[in-house]
PDB file of N, CA and C in Angstrom:
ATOM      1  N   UNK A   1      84.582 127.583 -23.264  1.00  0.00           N
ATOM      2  CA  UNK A   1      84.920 126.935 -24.520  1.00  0.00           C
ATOM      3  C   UNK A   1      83.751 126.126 -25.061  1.00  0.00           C
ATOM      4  N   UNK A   2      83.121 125.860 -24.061  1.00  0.00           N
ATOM      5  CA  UNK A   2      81.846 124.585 -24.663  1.00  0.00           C
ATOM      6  C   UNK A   2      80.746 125.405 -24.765  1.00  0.00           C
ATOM      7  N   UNK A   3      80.689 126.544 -24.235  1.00  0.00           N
ATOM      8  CA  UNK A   3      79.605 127.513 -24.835  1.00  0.00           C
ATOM      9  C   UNK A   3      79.631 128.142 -26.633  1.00  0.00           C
ATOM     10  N   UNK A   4      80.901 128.493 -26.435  1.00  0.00           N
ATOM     11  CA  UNK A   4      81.436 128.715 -27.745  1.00  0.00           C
ATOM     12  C   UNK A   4      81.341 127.421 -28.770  1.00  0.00           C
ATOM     13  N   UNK A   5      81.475 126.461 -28.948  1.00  0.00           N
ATOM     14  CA  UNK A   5      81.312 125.429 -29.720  1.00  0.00           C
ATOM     15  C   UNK A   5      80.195 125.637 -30.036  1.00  0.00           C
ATOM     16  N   UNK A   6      79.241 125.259 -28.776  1.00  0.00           N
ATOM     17  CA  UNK A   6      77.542 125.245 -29.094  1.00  0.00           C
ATOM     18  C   UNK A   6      77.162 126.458 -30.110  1.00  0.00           C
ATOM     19  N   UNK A   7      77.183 127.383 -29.472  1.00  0.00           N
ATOM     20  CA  UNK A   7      77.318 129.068 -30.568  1.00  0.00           C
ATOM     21  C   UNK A   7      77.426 128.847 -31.690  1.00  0.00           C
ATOM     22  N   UNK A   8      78.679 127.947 -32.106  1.00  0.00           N
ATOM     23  CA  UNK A   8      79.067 127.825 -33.792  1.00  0.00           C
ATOM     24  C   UNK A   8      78.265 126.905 -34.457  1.00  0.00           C
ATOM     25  N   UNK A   9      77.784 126.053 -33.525  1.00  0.00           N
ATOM     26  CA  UNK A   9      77.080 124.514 -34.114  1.00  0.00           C
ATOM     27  C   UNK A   9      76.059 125.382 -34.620  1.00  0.00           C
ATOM     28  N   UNK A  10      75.207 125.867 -33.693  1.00  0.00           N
ATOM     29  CA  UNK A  10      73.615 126.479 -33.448  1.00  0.00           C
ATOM     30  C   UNK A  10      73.628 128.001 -35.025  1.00  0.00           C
ATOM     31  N   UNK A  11      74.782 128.589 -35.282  1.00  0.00           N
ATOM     32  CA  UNK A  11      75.161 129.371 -36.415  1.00  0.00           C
ATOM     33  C   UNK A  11      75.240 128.449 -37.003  1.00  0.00           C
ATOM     34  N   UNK A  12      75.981 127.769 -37.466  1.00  0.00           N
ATOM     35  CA  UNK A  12      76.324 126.745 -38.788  1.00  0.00           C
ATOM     36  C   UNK A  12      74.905 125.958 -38.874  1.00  0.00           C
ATOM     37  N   UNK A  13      74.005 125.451 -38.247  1.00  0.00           N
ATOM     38  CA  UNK A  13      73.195 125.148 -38.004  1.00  0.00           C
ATOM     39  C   UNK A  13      71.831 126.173 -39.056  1.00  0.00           C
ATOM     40  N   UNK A  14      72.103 127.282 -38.557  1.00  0.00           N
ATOM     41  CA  UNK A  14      71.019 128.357 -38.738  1.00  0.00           C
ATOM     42  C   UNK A  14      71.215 128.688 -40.189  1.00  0.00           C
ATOM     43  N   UNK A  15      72.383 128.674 -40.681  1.00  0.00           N
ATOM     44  CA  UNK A  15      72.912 129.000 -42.259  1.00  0.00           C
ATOM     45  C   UNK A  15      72.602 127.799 -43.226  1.00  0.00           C
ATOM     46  N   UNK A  16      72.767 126.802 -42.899  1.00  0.00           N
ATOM     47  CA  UNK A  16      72.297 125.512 -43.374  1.00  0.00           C
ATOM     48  C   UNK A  16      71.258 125.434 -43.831  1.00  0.00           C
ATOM     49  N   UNK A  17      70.105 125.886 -42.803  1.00  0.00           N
ATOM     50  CA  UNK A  17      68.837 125.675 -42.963  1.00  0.00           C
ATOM     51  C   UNK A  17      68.624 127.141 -44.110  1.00  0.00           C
ATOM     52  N   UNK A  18      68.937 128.210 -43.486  1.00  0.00           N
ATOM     53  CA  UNK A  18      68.021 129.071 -44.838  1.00  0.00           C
ATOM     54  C   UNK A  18      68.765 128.871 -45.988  1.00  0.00           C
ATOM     55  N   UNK A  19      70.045 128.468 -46.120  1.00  0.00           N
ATOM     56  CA  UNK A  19      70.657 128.562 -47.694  1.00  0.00           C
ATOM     57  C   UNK A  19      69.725 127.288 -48.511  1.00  0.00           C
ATOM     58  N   UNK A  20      69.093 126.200 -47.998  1.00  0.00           N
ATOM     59  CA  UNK A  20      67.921 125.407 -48.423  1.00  0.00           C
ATOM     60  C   UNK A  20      66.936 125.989 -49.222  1.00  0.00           C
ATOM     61  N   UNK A  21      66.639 127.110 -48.771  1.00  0.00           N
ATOM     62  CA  UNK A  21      65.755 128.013 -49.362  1.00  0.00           C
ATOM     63  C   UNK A  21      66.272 128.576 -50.722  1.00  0.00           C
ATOM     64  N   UNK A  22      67.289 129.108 -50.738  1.00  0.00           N
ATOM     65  CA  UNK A  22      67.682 129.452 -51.727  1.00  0.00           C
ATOM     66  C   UNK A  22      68.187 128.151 -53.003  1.00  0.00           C
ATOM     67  N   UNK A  23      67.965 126.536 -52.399  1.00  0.00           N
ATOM     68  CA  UNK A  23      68.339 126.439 -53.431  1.00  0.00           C
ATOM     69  C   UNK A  23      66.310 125.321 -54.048  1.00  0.00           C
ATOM     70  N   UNK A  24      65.938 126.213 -53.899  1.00  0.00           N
ATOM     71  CA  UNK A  24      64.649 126.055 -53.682  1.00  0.00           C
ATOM     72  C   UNK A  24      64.068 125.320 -55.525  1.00  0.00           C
ATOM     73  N   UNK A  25      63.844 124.634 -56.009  1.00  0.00           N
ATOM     74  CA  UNK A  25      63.971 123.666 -57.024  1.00  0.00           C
ATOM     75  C   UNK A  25      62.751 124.499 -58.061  1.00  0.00           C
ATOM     76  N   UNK A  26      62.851 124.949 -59.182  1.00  0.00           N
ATOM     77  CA  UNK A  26      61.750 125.341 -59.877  1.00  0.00           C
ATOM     78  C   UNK A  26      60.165 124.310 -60.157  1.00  0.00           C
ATOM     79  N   UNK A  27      59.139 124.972 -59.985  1.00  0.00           N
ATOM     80  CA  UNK A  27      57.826 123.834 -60.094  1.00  0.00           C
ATOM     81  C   UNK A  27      57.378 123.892 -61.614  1.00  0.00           C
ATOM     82  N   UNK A  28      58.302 123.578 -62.838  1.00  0.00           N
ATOM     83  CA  UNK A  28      57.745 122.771 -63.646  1.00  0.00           C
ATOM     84  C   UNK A  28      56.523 122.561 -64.010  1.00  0.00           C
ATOM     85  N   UNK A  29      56.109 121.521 -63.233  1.00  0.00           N
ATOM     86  CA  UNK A  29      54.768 121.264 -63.329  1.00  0.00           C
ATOM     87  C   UNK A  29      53.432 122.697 -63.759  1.00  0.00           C
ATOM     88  N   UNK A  30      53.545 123.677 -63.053  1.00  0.00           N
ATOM     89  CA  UNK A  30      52.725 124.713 -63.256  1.00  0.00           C
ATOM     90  C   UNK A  30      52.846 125.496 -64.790  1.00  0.00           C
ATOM     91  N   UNK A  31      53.992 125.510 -65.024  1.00  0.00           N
ATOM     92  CA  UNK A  31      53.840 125.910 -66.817  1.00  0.00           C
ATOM     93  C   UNK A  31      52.619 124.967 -67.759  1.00  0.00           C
ATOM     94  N   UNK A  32      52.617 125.605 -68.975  1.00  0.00           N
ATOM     95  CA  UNK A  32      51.581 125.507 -69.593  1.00  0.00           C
ATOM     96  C   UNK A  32      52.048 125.804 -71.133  1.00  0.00           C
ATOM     97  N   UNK A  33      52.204 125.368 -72.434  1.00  0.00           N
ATOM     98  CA  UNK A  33      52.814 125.731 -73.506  1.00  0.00           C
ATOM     99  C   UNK A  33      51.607 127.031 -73.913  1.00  0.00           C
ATOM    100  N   UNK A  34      51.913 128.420 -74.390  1.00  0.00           N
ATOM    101  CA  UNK A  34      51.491 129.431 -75.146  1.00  0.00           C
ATOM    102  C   UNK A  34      51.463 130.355 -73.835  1.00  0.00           C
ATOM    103  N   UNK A  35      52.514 129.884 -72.421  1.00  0.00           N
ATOM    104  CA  UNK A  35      52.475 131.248 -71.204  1.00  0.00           C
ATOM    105  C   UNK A  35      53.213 132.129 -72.129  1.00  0.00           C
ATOM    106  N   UNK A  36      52.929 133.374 -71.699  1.00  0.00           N
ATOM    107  CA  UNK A  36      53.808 134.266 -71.745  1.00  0.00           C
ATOM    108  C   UNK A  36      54.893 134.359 -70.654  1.00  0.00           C
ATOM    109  N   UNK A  37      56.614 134.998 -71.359  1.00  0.00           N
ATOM    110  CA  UNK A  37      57.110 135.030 -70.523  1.00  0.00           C
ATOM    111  C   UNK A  37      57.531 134.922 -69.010  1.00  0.00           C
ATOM    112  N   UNK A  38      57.041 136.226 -68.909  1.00  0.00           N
ATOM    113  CA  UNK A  38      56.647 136.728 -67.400  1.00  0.00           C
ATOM    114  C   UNK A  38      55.863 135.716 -67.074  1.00  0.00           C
ATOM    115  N   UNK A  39      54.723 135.103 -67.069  1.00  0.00           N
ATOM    116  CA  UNK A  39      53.443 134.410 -66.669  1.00  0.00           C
ATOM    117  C   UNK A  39      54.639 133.176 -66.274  1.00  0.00           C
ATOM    118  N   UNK A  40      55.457 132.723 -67.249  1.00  0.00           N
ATOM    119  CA  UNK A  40      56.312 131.013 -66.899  1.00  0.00           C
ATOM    120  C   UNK A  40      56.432 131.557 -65.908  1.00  0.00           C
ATOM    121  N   UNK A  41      57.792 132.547 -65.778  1.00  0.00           N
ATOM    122  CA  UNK A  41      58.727 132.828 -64.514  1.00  0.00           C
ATOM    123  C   UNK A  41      57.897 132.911 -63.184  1.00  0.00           C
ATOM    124  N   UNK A  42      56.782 133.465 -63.288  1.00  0.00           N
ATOM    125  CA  UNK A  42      56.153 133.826 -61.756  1.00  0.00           C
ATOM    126  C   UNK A  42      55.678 132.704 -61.624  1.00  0.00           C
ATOM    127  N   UNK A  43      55.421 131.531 -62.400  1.00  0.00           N
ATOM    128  CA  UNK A  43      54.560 130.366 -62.411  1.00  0.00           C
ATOM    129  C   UNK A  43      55.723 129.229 -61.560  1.00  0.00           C
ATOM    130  N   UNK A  44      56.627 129.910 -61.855  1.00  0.00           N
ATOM    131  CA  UNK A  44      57.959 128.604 -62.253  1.00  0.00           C
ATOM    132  C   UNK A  44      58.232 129.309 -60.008  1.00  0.00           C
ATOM    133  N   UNK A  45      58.273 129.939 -59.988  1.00  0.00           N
ATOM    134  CA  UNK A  45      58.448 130.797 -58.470  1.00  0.00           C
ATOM    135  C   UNK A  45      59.731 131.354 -58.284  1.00  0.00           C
ATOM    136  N   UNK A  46      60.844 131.301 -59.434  1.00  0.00           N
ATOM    137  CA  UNK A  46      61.835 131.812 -59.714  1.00  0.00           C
ATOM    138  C   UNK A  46      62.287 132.599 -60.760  1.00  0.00           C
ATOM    139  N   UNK A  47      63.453 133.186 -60.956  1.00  0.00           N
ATOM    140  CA  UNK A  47      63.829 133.673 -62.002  1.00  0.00           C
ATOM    141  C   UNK A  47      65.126 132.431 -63.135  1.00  0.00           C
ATOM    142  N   UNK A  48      65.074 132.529 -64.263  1.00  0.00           N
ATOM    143  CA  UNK A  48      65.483 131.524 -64.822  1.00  0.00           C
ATOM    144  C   UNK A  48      67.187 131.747 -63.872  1.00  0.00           C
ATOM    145  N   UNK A  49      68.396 130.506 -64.072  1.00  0.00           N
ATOM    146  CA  UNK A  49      69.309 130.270 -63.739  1.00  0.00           C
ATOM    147  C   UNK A  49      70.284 130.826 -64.755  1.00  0.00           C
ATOM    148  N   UNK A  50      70.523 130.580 -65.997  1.00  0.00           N
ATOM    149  CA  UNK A  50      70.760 131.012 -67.158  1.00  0.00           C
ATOM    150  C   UNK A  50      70.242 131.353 -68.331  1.00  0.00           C
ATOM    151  N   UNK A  51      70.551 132.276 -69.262  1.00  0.00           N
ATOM    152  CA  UNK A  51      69.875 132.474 -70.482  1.00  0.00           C
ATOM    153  C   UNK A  51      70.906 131.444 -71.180  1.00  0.00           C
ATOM    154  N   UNK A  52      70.473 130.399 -71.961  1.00  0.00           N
ATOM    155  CA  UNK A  52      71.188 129.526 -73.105  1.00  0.00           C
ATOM    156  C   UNK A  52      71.261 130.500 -74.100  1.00  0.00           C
ATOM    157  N   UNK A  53      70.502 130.900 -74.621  1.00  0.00           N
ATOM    158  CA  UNK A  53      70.815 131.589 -75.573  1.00  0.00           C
ATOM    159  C   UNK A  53      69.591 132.405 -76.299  1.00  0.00           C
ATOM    160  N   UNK A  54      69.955 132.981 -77.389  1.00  0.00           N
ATOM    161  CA  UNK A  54      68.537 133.727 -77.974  1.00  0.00           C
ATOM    162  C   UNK A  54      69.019 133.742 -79.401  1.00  0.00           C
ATOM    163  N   UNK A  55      68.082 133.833 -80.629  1.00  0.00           N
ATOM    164  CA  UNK A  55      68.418 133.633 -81.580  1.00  0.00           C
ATOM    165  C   UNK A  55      67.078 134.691 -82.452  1.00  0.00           C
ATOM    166  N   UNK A  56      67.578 135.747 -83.291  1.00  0.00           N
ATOM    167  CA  UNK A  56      66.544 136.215 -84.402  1.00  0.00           C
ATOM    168  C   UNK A  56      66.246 135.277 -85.770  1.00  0.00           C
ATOM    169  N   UNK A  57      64.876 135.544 -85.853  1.00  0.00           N
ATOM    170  CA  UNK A  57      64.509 134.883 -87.101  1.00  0.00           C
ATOM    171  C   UNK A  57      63.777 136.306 -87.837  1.00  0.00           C
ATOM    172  N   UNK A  58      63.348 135.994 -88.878  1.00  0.00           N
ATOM    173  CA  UNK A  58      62.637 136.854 -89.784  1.00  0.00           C
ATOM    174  C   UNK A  58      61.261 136.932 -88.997  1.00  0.00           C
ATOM    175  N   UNK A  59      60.500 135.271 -88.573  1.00  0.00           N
ATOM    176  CA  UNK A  59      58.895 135.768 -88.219  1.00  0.00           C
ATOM    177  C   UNK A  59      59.036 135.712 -86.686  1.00  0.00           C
ATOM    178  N   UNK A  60      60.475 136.173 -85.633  1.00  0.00           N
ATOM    179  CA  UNK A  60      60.139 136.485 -84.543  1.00  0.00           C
ATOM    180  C   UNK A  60      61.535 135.661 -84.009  1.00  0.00           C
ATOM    181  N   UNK A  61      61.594 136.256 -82.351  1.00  0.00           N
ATOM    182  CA  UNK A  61      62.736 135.647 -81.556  1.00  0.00           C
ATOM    183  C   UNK A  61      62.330 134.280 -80.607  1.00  0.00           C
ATOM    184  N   UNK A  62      63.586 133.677 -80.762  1.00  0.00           N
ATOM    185  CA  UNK A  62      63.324 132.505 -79.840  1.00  0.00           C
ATOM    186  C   UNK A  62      64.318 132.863 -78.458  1.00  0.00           C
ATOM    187  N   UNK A  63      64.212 132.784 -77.473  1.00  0.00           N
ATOM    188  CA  UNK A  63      64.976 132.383 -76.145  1.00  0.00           C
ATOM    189  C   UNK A  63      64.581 131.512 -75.264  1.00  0.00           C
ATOM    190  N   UNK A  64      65.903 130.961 -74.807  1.00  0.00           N
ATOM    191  CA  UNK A  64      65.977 129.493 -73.648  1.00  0.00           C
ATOM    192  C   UNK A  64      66.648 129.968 -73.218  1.00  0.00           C
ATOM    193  N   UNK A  65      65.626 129.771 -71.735  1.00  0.00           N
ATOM    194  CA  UNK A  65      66.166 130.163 -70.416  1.00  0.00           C
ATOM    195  C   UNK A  65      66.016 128.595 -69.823  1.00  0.00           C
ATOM    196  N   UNK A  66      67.472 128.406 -68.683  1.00  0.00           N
ATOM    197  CA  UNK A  66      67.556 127.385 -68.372  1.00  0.00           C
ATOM    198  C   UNK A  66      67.155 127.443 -66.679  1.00  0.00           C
ATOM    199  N   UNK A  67      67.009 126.249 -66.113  1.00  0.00           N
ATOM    200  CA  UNK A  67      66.332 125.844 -64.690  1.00  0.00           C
ATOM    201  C   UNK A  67      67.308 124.445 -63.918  1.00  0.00           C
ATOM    202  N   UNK A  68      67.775 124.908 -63.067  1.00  0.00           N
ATOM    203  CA  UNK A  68      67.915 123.633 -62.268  1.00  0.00           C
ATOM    204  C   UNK A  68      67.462 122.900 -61.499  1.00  0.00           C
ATOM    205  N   UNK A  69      67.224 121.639 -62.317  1.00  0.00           N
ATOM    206  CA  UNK A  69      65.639 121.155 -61.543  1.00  0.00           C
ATOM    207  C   UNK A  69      65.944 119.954 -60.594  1.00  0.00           C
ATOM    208  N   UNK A  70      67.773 119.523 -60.052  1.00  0.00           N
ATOM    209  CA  UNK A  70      67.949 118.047 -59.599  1.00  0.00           C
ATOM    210  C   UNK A  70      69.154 118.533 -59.622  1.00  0.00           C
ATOM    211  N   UNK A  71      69.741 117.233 -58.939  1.00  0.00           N
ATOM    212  CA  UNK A  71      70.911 116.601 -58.868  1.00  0.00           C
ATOM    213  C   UNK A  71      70.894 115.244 -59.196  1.00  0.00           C
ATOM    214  N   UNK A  72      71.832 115.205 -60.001  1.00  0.00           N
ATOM    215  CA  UNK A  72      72.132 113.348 -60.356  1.00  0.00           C
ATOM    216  C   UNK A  72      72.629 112.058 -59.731  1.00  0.00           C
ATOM    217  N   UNK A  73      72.705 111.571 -59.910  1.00  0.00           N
ATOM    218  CA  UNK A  73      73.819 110.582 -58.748  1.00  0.00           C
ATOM    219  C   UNK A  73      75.189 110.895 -58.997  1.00  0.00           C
ATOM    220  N   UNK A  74      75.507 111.358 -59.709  1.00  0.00           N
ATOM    221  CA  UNK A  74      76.857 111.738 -59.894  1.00  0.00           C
ATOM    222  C   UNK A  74      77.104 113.096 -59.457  1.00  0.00           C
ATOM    223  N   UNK A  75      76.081 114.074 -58.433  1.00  0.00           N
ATOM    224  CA  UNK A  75      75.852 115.108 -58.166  1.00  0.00           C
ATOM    225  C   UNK A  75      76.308 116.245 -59.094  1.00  0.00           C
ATOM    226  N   UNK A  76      76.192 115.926 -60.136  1.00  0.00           N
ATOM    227  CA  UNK A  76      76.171 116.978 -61.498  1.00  0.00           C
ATOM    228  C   UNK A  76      74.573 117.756 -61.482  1.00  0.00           C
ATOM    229  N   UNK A  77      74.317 118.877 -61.842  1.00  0.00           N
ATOM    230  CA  UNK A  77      72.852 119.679 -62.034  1.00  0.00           C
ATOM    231  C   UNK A  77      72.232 119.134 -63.528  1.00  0.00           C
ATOM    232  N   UNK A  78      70.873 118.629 -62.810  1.00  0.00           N
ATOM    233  CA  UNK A  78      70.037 117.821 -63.849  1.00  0.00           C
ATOM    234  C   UNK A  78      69.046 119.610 -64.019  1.00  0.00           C
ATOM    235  N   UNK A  79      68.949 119.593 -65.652  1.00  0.00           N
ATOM    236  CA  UNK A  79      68.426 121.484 -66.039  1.00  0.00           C
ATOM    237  C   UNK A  79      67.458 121.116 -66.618  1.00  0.00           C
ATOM    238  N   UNK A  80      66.435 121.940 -66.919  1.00  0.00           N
ATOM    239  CA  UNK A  80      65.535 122.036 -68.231  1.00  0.00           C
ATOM    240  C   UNK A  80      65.561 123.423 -68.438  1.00  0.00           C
ATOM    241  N   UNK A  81      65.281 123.117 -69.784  1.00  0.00           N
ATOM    242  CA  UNK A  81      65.310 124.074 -70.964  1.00  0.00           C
ATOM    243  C   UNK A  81      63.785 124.753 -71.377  1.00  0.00           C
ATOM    244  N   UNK A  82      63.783 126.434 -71.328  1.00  0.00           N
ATOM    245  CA  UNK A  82      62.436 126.730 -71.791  1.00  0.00           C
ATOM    246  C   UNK A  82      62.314 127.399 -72.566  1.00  0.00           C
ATOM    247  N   UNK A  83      61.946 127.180 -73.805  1.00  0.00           N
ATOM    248  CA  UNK A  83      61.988 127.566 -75.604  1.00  0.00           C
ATOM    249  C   UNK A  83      60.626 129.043 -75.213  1.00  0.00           C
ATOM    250  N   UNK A  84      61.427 130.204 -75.676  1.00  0.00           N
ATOM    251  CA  UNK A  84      60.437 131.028 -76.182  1.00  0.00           C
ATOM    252  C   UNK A  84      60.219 131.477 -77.351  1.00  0.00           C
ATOM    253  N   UNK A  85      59.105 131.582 -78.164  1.00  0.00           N
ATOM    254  CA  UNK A  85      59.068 131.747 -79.202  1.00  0.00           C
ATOM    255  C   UNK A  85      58.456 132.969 -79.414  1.00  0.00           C
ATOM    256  N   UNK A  86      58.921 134.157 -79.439  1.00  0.00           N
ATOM    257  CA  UNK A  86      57.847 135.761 -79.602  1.00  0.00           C
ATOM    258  C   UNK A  86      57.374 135.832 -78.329  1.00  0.00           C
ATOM    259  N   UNK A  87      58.127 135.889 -77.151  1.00  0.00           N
ATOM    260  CA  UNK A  87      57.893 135.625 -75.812  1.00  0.00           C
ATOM    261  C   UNK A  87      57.015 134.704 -75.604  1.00  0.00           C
ATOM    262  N   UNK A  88      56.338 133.671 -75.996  1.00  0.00           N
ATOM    263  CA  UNK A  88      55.355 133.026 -75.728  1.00  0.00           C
ATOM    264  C   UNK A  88      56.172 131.038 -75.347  1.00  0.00           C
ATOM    265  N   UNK A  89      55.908 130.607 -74.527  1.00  0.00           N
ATOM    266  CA  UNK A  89      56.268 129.069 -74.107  1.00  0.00           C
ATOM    267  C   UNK A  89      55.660 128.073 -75.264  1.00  0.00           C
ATOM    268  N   UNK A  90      56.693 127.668 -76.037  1.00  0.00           N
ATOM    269  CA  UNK A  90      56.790 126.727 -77.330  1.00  0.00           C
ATOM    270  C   UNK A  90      56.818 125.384 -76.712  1.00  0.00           C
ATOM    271  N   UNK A  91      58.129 125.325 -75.906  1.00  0.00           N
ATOM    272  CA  UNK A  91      58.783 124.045 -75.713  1.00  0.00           C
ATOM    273  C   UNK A  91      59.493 124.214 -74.746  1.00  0.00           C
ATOM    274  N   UNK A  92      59.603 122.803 -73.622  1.00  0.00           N
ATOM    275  CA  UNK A  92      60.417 122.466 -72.493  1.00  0.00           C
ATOM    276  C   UNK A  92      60.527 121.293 -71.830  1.00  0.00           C
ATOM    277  N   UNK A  93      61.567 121.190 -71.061  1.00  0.00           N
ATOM    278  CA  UNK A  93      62.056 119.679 -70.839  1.00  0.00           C
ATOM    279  C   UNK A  93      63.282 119.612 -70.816  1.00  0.00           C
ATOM    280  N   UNK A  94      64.187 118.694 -70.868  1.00  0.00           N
ATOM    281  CA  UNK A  94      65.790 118.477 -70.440  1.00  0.00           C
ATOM    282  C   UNK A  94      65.887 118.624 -72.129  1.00  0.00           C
ATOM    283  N   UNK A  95      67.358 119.063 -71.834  1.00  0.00           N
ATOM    284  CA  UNK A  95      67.976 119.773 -73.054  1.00  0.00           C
ATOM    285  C   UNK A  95      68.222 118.592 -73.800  1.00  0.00           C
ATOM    286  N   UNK A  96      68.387 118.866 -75.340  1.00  0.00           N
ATOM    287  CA  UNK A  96      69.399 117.725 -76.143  1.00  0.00           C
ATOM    288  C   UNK A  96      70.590 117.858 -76.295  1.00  0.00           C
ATOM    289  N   UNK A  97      70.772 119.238 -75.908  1.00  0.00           N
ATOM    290  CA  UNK A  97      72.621 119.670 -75.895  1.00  0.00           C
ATOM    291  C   UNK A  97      72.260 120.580 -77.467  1.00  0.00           C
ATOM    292  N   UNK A  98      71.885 120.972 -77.898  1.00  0.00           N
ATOM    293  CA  UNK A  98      71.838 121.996 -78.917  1.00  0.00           C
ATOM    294  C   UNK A  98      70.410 122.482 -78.740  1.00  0.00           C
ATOM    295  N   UNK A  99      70.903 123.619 -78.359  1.00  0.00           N
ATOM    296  CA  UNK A  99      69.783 125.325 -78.553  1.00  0.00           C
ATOM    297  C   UNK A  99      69.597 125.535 -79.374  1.00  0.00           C
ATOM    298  N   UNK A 100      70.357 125.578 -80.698  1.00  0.00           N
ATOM    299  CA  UNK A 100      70.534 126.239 -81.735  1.00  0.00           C
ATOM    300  C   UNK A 100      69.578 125.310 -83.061  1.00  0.00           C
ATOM    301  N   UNK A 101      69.673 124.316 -82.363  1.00  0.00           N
ATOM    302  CA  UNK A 101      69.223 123.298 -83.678  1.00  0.00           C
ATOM    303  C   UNK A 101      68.009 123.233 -83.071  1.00  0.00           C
ATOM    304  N   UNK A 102      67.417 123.099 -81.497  1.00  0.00           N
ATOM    305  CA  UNK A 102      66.177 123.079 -80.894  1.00  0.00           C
ATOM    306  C   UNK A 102      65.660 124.529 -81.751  1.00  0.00           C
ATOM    307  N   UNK A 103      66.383 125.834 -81.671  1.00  0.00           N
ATOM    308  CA  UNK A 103      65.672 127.025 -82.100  1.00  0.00           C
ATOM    309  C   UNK A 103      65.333 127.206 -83.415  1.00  0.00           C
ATOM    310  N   UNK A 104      66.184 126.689 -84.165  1.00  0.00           N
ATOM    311  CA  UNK A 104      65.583 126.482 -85.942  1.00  0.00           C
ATOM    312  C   UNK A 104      64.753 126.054 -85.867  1.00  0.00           C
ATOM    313  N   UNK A 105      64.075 124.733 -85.623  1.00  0.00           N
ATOM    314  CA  UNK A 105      63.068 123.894 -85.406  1.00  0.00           C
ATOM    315  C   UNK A 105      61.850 124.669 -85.087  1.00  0.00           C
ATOM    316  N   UNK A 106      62.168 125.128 -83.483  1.00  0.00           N
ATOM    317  CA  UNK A 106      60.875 126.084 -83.431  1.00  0.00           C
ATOM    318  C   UNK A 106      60.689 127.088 -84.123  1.00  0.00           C
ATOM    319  N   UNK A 107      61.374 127.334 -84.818  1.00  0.00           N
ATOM    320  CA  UNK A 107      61.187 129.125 -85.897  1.00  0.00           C
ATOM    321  C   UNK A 107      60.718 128.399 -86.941  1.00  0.00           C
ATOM    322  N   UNK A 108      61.092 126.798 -87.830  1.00  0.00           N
ATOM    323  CA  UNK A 108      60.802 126.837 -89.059  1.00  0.00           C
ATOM    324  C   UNK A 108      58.951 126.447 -88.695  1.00  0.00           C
ATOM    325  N   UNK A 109      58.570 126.243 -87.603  1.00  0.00           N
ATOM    326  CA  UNK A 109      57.519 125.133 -87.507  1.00  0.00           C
ATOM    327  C   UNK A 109      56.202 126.399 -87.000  1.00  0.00           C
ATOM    328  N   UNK A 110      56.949 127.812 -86.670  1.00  0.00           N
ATOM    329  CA  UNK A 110      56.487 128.762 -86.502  1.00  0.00           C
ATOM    330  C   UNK A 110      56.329 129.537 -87.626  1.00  0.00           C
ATOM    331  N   UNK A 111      56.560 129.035 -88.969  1.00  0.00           N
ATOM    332  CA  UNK A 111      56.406 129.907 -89.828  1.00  0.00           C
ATOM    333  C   UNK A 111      57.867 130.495 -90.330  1.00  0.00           C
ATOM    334  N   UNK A 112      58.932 130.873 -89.655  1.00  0.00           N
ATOM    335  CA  UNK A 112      60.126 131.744 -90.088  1.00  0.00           C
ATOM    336  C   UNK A 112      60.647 130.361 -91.124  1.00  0.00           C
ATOM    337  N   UNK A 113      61.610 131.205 -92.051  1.00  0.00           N
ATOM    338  CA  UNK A 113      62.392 130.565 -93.089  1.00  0.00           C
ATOM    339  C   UNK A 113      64.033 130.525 -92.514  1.00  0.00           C
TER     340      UNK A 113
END
């Protein structure tokens, strides 16, 4: 019986440690505004968490892809947000709670009407 315990500790133990890995925190820091797509993501060492959203304009597309970069004290997921503009890195940082009004912004300041 006390072999068996140990067994489960030493498993529960072993799962613990690699699921750490997976929740492995994006590095921020290495982006650069005008990456291309691809270039953020491999930069970032992950693939984004969610797409927020994507939006057409006349002089090109915007998409935000989101990142979980924390936990809060209230253990809620602290995110940032990464604005593409014609695949290229515009803008990023913690969200304001509107994509949509962040994505006008970058389209009108990009030229689109």
């Amino acid at each position: 019986m006390k072999n068996h315990l140990k067994l489960a500790l030493i498993l529960l133990t072993c799962m613990v440690i690699s699921s750490c890995a997976a929740l492995r925190l994006p590095q921020l820091d290495k982006l650069a505004i005008g990456m291309d797509k691809n270039s953020a993501i491999t930069a970032i060492g992950k693939k984004p968490d969610a797409v927020v959203g994507a939006k057409q304009y006349p002089g090109g597309n915007v998409e935000v892809l989101q990142y979980v970069t924390g936990v809060n004290a209230n253990g809620r997921p602290e995110v940032s947000w990464l604005f593409f503009y014609n695949d290229k890195l515009v803008q990023f940082g913690r969200p304001t709670g509107n994509w949509q009004y962040d994505a006008d912004a970058i389209a009108q300041n990009n030229g689109s009407k």
